[in-house]
N, C-alpha and C. Protein backbone atom coordinates (compact mmCIF):
# COMPACT_ATOMS: atom_id res chain seq x y z
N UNK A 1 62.76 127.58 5.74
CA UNK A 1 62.99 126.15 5.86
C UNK A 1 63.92 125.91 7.05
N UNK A 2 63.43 125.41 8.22
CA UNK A 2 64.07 125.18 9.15
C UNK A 2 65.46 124.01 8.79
N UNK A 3 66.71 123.90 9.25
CA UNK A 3 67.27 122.90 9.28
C UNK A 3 68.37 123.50 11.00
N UNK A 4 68.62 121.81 11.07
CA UNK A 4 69.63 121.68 12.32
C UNK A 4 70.83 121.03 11.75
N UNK A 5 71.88 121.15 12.46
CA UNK A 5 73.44 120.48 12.27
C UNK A 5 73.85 119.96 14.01
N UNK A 6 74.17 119.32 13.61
CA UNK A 6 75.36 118.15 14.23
C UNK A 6 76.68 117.76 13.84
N UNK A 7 77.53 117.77 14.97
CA UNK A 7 79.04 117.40 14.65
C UNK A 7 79.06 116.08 15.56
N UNK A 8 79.52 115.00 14.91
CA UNK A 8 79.39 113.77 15.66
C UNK A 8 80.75 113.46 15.93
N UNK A 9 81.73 112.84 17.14
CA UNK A 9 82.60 112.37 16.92
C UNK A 9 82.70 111.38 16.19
N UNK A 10 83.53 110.42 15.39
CA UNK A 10 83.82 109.07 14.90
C UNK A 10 84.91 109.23 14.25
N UNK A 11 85.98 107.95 14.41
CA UNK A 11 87.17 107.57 13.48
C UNK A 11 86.78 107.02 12.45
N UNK A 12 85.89 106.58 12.33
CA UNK A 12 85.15 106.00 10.70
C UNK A 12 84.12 107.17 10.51
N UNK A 13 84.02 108.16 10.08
CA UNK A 13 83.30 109.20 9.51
C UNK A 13 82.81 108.51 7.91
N UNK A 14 83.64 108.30 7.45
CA UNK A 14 83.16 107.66 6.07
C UNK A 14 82.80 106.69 5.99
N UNK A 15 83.17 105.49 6.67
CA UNK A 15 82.50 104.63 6.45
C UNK A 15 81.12 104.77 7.09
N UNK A 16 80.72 105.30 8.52
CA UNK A 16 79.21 105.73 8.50
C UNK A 16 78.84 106.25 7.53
N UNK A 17 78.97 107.32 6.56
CA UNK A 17 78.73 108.06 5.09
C UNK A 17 78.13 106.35 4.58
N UNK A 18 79.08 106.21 4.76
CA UNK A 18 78.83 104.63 3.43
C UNK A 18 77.77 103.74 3.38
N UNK A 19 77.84 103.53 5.02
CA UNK A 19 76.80 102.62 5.44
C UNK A 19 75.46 103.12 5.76
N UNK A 20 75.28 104.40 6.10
CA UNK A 20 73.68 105.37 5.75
C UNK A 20 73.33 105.25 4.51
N UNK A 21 74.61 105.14 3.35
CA UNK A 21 73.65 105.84 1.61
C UNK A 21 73.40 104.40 1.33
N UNK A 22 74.14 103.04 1.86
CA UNK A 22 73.45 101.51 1.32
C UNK A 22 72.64 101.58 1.90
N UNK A 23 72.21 102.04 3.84
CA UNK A 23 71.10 101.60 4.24
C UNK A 23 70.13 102.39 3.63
N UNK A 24 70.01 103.83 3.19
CA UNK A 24 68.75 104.33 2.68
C UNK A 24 68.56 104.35 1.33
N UNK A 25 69.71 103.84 0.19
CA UNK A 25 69.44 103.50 -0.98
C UNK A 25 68.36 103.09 -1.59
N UNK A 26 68.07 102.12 -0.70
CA UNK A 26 67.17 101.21 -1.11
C UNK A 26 65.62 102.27 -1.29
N UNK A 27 65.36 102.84 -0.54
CA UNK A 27 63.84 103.31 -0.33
C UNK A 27 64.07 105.39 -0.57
N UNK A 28 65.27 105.76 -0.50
CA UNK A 28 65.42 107.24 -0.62
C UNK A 28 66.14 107.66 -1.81
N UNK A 29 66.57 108.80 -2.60
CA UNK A 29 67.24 108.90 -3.68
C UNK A 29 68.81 109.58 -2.81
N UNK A 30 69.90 108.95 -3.04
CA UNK A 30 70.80 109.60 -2.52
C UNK A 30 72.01 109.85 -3.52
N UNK A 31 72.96 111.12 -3.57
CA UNK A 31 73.83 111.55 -4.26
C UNK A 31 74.73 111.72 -3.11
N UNK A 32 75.92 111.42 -3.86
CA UNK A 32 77.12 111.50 -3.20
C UNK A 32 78.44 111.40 -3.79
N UNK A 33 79.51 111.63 -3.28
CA UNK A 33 80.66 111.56 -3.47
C UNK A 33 81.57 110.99 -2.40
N UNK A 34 82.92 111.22 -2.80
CA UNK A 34 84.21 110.80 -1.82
C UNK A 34 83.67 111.06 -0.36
N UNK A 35 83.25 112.18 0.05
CA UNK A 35 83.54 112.86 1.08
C UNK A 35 82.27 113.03 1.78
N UNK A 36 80.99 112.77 1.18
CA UNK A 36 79.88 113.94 1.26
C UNK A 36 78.72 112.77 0.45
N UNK A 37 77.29 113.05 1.31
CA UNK A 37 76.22 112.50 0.14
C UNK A 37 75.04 113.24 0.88
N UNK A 38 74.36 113.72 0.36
CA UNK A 38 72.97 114.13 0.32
C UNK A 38 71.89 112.98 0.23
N UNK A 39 71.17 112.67 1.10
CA UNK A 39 70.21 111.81 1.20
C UNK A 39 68.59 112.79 1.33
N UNK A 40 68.44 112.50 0.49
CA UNK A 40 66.39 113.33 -0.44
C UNK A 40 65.19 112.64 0.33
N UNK A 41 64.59 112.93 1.48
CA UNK A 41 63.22 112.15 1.65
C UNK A 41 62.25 113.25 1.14
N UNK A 42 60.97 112.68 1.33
CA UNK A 42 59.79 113.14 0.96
C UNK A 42 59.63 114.53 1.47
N UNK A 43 60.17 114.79 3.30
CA UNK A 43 59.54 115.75 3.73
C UNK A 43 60.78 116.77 4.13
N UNK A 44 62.05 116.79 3.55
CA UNK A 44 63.41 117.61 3.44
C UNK A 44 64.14 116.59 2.99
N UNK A 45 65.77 116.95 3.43
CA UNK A 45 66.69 115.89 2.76
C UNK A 45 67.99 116.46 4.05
N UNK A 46 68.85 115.26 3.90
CA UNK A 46 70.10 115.00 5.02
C UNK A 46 71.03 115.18 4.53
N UNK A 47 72.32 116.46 4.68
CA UNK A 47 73.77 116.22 4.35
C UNK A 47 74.92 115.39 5.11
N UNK A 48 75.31 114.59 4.66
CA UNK A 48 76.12 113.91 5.04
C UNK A 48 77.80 114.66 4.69
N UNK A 49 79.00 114.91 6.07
CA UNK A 49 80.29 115.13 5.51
C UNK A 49 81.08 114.44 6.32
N UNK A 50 81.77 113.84 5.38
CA UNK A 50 82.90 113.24 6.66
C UNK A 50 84.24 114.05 6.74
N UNK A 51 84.53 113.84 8.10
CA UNK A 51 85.93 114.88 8.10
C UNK A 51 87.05 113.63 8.72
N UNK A 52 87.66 113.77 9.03
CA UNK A 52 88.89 113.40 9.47
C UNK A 52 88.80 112.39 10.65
N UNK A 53 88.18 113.36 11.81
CA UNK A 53 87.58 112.96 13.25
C UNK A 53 86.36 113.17 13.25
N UNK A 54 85.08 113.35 12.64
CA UNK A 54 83.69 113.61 12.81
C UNK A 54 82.88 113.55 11.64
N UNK A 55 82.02 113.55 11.83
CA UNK A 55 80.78 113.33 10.67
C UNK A 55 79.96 114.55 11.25
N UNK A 56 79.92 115.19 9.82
CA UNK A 56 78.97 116.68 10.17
C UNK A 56 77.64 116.31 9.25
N UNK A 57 76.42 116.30 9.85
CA UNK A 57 75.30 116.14 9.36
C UNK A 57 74.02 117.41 9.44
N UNK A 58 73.75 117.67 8.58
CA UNK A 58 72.37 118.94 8.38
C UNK A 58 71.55 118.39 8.06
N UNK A 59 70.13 118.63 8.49
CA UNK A 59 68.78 117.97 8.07
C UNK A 59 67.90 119.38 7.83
N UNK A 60 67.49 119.50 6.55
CA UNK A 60 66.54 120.44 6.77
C UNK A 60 65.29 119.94 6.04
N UNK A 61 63.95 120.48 6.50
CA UNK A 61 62.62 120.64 6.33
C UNK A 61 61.96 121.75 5.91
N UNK A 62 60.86 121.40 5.76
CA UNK A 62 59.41 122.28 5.79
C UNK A 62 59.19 123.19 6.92
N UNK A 63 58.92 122.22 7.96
CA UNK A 63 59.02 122.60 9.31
C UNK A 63 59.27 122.09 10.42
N UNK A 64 59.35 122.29 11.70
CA UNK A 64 59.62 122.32 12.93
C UNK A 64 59.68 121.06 13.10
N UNK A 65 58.19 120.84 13.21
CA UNK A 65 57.69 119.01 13.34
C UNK A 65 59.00 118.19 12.77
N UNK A 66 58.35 118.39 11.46
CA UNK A 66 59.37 117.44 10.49
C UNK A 66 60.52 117.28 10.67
N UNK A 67 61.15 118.15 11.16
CA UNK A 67 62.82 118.64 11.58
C UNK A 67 63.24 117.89 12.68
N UNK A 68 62.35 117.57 13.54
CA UNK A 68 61.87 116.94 14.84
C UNK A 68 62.05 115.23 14.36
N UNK A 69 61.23 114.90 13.22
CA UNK A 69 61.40 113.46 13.01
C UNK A 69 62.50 113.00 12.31
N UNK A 70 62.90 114.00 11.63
CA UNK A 70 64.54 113.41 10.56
C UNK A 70 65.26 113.32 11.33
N UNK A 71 65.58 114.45 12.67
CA UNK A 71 66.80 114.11 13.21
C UNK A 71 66.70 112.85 14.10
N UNK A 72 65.17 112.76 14.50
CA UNK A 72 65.29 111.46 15.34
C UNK A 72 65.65 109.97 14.02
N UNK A 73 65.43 110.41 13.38
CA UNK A 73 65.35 109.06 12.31
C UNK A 73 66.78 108.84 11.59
N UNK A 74 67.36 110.20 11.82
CA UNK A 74 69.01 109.91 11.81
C UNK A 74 69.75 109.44 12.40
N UNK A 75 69.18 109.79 14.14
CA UNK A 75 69.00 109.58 15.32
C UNK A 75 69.52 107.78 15.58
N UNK A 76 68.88 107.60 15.22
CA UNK A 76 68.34 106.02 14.96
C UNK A 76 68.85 105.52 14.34
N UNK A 77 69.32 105.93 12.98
CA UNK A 77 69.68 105.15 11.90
C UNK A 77 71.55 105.17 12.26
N UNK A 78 72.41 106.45 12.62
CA UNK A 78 73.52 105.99 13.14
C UNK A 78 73.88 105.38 14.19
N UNK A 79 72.78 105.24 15.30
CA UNK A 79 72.86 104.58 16.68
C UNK A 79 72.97 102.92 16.37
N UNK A 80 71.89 102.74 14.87
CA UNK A 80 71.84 101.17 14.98
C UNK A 80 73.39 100.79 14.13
N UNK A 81 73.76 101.60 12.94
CA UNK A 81 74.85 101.42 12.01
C UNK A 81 75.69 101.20 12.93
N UNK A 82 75.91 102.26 14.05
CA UNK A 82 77.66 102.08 14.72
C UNK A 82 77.88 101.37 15.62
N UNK A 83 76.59 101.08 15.87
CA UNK A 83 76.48 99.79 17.13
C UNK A 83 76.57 100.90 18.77
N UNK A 84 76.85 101.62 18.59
CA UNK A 84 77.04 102.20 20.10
C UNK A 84 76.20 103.48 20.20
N UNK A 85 75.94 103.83 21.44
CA UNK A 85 74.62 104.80 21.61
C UNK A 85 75.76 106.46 21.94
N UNK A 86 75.23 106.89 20.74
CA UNK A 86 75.71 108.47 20.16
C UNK A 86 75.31 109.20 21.20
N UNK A 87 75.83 110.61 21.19
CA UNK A 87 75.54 111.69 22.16
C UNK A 87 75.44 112.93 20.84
N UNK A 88 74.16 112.81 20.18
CA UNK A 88 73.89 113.83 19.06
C UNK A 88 72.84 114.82 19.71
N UNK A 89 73.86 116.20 19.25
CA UNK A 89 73.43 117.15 19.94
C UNK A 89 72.93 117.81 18.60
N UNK A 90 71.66 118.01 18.31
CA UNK A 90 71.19 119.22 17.46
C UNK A 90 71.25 120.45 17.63
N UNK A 91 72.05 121.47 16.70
CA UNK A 91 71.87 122.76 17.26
C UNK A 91 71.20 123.38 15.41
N UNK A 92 70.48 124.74 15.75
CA UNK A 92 69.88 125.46 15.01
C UNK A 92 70.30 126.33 13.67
């Protein structure tokens, strides 16, 4: 099962946490806590951690492809939440 990680900078680490599990609530199953939430789609699922200074995120899949569209769709989904255009680097 392929997955990638990312370390994002942000001073609101949690509140992005916060505002991903309302925005995908609605349509994904998500678990979480204080610190941390796991967001479940159909074709893998997304860890969410907030730290101090950064938000550490893992996406893993099935495969390659798929791995390819979550991160863009994470991609997307913190670019529109934080209002400002991220520099998310996927590594393996």
């Amino acid at each position: 099962m392929p997955i990638s990680r990312a370390e994002i900078p942000a001073e609101d680490a949690q509140g992005l946490v916060d505002r991903l599990c309302r925005d995908w609530a609605s349509a994904q199953p998500v678990d979480r806590d204080e610190t941390q939430a796991r967001i479940t789609f159909d074709e893998g699922s997304c860890l969410l951690q907030a730290e101090p200074d950064r938000l550490i995120v893992a996406v893993e899949s099935l495969d390659d492809e798929t791995l390819d569209r979550l991160e863009g769709r994470v991609n997307a989904t913190l670019e529109g939440l934080s209002g400002v255009s991220l520099d998310i680097v996927w590594e393996a």
